[in-house]
C-alpha atoms as a PDB file:
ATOM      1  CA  UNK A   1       0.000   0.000   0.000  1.00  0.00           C
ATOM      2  CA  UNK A   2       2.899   2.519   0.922  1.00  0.00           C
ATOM      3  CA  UNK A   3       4.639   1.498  -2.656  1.00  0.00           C
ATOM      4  CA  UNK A   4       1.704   2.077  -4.133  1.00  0.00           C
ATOM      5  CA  UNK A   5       1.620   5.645  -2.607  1.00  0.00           C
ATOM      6  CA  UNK A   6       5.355   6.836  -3.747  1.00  0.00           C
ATOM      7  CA  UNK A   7       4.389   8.003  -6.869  1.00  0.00           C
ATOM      8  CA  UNK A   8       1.381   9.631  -6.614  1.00  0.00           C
ATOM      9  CA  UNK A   9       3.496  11.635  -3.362  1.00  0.00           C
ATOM     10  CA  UNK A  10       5.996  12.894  -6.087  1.00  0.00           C
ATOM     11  CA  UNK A  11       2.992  14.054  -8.131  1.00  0.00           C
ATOM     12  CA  UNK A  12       1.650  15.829  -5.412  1.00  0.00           C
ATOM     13  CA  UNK A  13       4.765  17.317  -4.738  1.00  0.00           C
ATOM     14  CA  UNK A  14       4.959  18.612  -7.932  1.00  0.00           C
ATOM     15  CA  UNK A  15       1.853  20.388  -7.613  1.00  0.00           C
ATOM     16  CA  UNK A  16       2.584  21.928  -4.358  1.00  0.00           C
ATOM     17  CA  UNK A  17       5.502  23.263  -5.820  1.00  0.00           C
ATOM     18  CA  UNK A  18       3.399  24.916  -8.751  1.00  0.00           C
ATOM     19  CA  UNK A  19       1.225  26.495  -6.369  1.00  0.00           C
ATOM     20  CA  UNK A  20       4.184  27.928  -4.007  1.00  0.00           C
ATOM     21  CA  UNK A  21       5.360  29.305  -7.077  1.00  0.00           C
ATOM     22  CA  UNK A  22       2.549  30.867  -8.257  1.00  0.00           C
ATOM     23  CA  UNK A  23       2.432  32.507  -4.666  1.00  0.00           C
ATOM     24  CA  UNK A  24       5.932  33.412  -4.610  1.00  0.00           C
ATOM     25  CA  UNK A  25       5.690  35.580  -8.287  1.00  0.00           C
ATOM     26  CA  UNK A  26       3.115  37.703  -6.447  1.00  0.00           C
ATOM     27  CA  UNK A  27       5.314  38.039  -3.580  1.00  0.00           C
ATOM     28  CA  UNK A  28       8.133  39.766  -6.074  1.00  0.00           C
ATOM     29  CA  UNK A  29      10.159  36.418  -5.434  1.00  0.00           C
ATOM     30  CA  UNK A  30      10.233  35.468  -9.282  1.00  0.00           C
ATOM     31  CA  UNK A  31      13.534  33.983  -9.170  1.00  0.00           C
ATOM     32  CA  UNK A  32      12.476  31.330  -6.777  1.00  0.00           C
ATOM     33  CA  UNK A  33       9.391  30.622  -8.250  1.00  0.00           C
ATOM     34  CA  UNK A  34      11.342  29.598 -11.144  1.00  0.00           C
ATOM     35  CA  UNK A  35      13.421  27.379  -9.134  1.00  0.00           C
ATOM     36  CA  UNK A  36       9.965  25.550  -8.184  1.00  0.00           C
ATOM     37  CA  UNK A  37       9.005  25.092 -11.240  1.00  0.00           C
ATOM     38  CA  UNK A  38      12.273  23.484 -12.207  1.00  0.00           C
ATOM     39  CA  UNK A  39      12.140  21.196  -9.407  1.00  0.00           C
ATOM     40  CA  UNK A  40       8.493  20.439  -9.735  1.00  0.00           C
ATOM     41  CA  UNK A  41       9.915  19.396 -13.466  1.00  0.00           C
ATOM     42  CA  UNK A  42      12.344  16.662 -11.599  1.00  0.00           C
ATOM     43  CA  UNK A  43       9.792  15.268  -9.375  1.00  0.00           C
ATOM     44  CA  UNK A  44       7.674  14.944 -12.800  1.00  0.00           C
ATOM     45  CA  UNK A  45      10.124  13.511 -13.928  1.00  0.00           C
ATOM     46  CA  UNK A  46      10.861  10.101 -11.516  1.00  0.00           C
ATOM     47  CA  UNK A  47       6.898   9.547 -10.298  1.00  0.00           C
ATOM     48  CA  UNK A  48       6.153   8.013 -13.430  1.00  0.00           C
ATOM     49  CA  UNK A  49       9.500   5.878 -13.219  1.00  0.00           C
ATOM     50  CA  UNK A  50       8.918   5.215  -9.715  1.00  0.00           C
ATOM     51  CA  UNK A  51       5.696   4.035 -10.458  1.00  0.00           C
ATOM     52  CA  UNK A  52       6.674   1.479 -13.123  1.00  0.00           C
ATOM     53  CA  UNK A  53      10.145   0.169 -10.862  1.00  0.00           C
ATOM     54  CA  UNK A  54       7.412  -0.330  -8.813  1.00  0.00           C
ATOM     55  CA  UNK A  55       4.986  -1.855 -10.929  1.00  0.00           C
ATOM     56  CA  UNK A  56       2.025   0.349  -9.737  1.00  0.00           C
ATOM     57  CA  UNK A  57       0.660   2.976 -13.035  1.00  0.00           C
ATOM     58  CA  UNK A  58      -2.943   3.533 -12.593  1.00  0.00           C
ATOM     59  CA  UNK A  59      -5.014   5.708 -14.540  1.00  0.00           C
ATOM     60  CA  UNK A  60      -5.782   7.778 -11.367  1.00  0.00           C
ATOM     61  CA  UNK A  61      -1.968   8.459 -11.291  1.00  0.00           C
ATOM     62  CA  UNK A  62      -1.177   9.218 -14.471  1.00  0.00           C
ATOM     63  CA  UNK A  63      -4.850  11.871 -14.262  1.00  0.00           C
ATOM     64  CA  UNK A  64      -3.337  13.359 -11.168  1.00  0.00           C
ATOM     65  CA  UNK A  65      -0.149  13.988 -13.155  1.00  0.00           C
ATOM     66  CA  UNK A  66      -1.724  15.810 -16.108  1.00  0.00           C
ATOM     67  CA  UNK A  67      -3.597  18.560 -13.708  1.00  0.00           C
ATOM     68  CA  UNK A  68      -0.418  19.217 -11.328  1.00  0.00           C
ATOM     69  CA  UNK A  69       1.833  19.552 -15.100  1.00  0.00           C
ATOM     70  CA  UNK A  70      -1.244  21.995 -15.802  1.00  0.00           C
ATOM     71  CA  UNK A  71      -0.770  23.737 -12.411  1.00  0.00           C
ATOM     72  CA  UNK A  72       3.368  23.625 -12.479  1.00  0.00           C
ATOM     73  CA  UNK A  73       3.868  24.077 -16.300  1.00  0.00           C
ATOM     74  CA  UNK A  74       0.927  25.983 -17.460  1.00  0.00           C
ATOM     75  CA  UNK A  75      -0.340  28.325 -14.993  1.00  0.00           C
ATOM     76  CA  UNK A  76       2.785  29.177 -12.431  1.00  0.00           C
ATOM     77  CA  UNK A  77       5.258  29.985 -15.660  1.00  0.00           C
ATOM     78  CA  UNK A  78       2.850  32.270 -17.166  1.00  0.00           C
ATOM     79  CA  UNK A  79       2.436  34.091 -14.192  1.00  0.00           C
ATOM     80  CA  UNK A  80       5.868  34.196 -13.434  1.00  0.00           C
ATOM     81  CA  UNK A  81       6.386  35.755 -17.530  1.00  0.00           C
ATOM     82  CA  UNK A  82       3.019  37.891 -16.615  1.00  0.00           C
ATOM     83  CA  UNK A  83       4.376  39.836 -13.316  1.00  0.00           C
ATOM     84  CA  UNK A  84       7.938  40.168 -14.469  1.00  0.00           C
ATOM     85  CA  UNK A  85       7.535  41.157 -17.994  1.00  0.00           C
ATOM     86  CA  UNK A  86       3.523  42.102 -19.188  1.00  0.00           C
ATOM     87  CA  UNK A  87       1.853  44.048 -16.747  1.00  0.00           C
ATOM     88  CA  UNK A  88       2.811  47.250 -18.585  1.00  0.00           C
ATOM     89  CA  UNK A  89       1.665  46.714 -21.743  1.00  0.00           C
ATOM     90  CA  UNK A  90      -1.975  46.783 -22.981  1.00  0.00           C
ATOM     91  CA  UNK A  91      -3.983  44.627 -20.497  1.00  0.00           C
ATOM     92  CA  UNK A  92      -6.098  42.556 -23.495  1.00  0.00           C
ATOM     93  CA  UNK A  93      -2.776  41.423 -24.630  1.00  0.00           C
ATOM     94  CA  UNK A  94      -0.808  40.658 -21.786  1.00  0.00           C
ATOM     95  CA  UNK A  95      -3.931  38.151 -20.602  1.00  0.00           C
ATOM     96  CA  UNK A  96      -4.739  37.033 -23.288  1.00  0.00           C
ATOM     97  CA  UNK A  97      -0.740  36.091 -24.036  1.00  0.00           C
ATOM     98  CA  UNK A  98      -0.706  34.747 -20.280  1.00  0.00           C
ATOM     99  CA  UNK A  99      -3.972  32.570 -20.581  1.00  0.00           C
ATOM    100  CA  UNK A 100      -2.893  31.250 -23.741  1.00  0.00           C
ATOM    101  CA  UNK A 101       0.041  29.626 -22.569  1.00  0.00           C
ATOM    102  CA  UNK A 102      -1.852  26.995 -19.926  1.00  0.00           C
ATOM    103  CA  UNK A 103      -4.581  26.493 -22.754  1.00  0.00           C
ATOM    104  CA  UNK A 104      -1.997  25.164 -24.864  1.00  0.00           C
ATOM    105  CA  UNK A 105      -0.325  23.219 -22.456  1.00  0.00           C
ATOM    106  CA  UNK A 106      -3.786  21.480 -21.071  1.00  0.00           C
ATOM    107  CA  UNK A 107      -4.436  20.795 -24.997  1.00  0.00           C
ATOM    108  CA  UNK A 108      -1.144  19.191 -25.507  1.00  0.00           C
ATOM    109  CA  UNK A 109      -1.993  16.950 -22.272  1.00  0.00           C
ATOM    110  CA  UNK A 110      -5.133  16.176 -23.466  1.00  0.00           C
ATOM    111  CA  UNK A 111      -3.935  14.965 -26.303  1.00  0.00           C
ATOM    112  CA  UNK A 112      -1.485  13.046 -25.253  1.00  0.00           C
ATOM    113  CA  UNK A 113      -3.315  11.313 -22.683  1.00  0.00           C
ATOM    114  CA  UNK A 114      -5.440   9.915 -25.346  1.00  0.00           C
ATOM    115  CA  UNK A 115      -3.494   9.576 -28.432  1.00  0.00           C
ATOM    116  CA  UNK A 116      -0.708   6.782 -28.717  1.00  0.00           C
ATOM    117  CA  UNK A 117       2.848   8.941 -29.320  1.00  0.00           C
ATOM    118  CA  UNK A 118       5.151   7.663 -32.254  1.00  0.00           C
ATOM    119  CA  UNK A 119       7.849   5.241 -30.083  1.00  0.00           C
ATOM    120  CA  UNK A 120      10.482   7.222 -28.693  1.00  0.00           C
ATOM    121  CA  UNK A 121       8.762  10.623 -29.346  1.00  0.00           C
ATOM    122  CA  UNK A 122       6.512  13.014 -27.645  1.00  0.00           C
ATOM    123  CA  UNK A 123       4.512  14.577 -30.132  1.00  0.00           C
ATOM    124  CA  UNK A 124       4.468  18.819 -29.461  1.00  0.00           C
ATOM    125  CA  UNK A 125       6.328  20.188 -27.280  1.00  0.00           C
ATOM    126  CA  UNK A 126       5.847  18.499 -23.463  1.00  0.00           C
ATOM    127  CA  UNK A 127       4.808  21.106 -21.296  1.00  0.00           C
ATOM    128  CA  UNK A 128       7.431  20.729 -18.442  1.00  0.00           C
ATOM    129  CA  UNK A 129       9.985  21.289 -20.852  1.00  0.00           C
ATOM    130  CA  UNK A 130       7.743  24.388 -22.403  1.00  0.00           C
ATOM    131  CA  UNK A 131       6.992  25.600 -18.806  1.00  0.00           C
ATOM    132  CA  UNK A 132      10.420  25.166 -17.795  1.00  0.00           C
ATOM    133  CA  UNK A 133      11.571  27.508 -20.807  1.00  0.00           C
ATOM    134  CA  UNK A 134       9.004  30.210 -19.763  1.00  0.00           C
ATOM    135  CA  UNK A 135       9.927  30.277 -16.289  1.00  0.00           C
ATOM    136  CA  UNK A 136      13.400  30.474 -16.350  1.00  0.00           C
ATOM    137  CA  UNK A 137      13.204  32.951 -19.699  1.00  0.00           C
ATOM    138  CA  UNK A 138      11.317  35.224 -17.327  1.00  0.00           C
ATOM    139  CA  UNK A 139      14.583  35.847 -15.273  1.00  0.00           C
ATOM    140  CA  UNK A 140      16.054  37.617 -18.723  1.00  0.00           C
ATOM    141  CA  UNK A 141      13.673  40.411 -18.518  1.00  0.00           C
ATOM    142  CA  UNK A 142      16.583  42.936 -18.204  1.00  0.00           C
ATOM    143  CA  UNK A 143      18.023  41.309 -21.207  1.00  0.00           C
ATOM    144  CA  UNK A 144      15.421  40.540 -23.671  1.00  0.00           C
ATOM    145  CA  UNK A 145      12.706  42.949 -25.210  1.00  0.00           C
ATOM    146  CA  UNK A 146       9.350  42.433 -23.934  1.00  0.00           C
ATOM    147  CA  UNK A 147       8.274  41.822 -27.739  1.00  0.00           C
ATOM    148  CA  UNK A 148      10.844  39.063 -27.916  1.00  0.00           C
ATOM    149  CA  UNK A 149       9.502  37.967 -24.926  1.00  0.00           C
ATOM    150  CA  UNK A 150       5.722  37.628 -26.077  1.00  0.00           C
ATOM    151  CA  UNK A 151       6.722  36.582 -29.367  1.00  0.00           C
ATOM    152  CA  UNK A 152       8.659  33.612 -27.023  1.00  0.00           C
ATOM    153  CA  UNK A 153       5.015  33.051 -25.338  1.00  0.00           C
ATOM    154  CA  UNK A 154       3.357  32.259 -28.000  1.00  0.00           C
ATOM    155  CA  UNK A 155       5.911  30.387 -29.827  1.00  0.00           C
ATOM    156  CA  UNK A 156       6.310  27.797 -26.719  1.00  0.00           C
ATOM    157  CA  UNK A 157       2.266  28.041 -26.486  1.00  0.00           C
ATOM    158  CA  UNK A 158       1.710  26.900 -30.593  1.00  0.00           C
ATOM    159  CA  UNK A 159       4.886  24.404 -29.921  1.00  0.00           C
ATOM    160  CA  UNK A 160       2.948  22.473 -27.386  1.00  0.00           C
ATOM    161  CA  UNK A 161      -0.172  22.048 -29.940  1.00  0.00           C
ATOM    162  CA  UNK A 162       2.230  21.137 -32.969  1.00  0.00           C
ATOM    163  CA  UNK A 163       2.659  17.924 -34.231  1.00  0.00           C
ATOM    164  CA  UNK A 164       6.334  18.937 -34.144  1.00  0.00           C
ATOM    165  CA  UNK A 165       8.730  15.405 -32.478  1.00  0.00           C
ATOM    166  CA  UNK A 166      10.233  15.670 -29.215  1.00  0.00           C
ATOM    167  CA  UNK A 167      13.024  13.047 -27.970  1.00  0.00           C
ATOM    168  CA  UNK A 168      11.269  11.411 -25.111  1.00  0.00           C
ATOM    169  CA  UNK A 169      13.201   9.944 -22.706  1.00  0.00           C
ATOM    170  CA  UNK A 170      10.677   8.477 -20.677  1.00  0.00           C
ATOM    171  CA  UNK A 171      11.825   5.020 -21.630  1.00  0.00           C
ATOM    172  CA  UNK A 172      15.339   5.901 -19.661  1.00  0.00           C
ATOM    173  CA  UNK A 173      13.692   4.175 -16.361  1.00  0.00           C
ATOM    174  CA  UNK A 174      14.793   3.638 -12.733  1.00  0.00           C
ATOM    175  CA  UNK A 175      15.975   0.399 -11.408  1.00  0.00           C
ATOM    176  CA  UNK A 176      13.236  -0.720  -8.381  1.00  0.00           C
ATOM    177  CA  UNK A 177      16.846  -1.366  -6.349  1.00  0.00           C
ATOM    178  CA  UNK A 178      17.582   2.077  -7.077  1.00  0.00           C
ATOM    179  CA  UNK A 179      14.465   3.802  -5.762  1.00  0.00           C
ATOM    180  CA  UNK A 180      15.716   4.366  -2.792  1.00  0.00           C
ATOM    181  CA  UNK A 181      18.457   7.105  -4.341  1.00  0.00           C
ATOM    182  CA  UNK A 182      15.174   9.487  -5.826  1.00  0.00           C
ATOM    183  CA  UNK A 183      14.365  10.673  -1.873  1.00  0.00           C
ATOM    184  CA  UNK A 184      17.963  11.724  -1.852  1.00  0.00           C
ATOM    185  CA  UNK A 185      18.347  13.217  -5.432  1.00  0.00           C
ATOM    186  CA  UNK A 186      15.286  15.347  -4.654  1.00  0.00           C
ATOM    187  CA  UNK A 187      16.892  16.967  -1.343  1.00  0.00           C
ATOM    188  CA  UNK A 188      20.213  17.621  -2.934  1.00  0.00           C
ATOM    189  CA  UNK A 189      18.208  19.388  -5.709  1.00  0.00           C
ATOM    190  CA  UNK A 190      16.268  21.494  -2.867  1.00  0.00           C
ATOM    191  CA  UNK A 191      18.880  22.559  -1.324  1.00  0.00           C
ATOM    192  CA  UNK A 192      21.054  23.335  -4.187  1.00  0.00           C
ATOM    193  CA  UNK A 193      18.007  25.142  -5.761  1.00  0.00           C
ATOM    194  CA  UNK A 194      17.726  27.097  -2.754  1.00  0.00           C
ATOM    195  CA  UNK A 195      21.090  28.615  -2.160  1.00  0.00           C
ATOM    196  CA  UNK A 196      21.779  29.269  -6.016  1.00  0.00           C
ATOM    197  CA  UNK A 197      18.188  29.685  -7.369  1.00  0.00           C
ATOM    198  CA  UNK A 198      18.855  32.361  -9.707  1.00  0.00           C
ATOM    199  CA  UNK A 199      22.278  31.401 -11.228  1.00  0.00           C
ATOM    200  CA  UNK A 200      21.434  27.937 -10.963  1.00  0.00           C
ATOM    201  CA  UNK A 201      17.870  28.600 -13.319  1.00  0.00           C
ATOM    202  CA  UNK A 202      19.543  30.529 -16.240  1.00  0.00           C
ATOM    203  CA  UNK A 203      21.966  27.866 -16.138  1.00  0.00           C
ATOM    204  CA  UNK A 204      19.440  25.192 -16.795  1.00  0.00           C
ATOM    205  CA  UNK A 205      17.573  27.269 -19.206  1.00  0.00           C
ATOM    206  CA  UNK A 206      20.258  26.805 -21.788  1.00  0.00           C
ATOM    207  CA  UNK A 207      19.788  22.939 -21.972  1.00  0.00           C
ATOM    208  CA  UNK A 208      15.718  23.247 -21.901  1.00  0.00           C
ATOM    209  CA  UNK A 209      15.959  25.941 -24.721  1.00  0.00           C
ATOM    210  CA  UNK A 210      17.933  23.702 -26.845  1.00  0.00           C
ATOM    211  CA  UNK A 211      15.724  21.015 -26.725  1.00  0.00           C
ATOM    212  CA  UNK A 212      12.887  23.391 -27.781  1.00  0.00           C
ATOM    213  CA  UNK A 213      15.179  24.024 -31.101  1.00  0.00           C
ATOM    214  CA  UNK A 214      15.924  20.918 -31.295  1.00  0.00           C
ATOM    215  CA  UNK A 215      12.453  19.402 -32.160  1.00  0.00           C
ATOM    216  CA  UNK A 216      11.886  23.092 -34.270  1.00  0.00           C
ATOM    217  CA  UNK A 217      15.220  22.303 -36.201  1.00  0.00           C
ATOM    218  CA  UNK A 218      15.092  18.715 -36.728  1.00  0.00           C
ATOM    219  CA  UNK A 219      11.176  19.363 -38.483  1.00  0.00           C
ATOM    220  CA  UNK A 220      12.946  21.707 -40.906  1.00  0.00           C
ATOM    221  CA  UNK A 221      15.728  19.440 -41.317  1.00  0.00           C
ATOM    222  CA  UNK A 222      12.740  16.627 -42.328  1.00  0.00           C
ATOM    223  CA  UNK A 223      10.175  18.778 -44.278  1.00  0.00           C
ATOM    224  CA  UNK A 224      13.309  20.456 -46.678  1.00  0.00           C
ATOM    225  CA  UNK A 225      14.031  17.042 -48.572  1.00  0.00           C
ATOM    226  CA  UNK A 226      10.283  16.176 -48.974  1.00  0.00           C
ATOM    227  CA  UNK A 227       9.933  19.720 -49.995  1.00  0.00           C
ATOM    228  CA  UNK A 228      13.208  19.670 -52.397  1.00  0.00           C
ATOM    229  CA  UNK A 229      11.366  15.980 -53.874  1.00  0.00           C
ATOM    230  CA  UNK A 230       7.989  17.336 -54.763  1.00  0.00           C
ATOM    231  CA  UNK A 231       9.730  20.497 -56.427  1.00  0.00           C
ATOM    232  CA  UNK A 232      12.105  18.028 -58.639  1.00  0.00           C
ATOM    233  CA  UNK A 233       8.970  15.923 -60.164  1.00  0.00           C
ATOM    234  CA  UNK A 234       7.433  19.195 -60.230  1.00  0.00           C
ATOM    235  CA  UNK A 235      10.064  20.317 -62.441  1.00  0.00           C
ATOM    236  CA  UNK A 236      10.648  16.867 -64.207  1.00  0.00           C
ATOM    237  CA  UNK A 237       6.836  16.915 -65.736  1.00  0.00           C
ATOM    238  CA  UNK A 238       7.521  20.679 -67.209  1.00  0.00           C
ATOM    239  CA  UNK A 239      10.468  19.242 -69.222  1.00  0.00           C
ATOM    240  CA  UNK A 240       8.676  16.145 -70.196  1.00  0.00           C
ATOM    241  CA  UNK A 241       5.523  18.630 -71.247  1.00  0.00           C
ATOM    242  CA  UNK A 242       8.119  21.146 -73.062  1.00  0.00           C
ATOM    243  CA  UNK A 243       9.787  18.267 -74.629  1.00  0.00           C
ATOM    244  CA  UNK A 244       6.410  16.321 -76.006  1.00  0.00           C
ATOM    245  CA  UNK A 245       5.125  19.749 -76.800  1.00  0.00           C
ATOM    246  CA  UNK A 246       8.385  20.811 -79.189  1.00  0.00           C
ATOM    247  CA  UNK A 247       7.522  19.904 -83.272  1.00  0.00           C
ATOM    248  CA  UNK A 248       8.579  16.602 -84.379  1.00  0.00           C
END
């Protein structure tokens, strides 16, 4: 019964930590609200693992997980984006920016709670990874324009709803020997989130902004050759046309 209980404790940890950091933006404490969010993406991160070391999925955990990711993802990094970067410009657009972003991210959810994922892929952007962007992006407000921070917004919000590929590395699971080491991981991350929250989140942002490219880059990198094919028959049936128009 307590086994069975592990995972769906991460998951509620994650949420907690989505709320606290929704409270701690309107407390002008942005920096560590980021630093919740980016721990509330590691305990996202090992319930599900914990849960299958332990041989224990449910449906009810894997609901519970898809409204704390809307909570921790969705709703805390748009506010954190919202109070440190939009509440001076035109009120319509700054809410309807913010709101945008968690609509997304519960659509991509929804989505994928009910439509099988190629293997090995995520399909959109995964909203951790999305909110995790947003959050710590928020902490460059004194070095990024406001417009490239809305354009950002949106961009991460229409990401999400793509049907752009995503590594997943879901598959990379946890040993049920090793279980025991996730308690520990999660304190060391704590504390070290604690001490150096704000160096420590524009550090990670780097990694979680690649792997937003990544998926962007590698659709290019797939939709050029296809593109480059259809314009090369294109361009082989004009020259068989000019040549079986020309006079004998």
């Amino acid at each position: 019964m307590i086994a069975k209980s592990i995972p769906s404790l991460l998951t509620v940890g994650n949420l907690f930590l989505g709320v606290i950091a929704i409270i701690l933006v309107f407390n002008e404490k942005p920096d560590t609200a980021a630093m919740m969010v980016l721990i509330a993406m590691l305990l996202d991160g090992v319930d599900g693992r914990v849960a299958r070391a332990l041989n224990v999925q449910s449906e009810f955990g894997k609901e519970l997980d898809s409204l704390s990711d809307v909570i921790s993802f969705g709703v805390a990094p748009a506010f954190i984006m919202y109070v440190v970067a939009f509440q001076d410009l035109s009120p319509a657009l700054a809410w309807i920016v913010t709101a945008l972003f968690p609509i997304c991210g519960a659509l991509r959810l929804a989505r994928f709670n009910v439509i099988s994922s190629a293997p090995g892929y995520f399909i959109g952007l995964p909203i951790p990874a999305a909110g995790g962007v947003l959050a710590t992006m928020a902490l460059f407000k004194d070095d990024i324009y406001v417009s490239i921070l809305l354009t950002s917004t949106v961009v991460l919000s229409l990401l999400m709803v793509s049907t752009i590929k995503y590594p997943n590395f879901k598959k990379v699971g946890i040993p049920k020997s090793a279980v025991w080491v996730v308690p520990i991981i999660i304190v060391v991350a704590v504390v070290l989130g604690l001490f150096f929250k704000n160096d420590l989140s524009k550090i990670l942002f780097v990694p979680l902004l690649l792997y937003a490219l990544y998926g962007l880059k590698k659709n290019v990198d797939r939709r050029l050759p296809k593109r480059n094919r259809k314009r090369k028959k294109r361009d082989e049936v004009v020259d068989d046309t000019v040549q079986s128009e020309k006079p004998a």
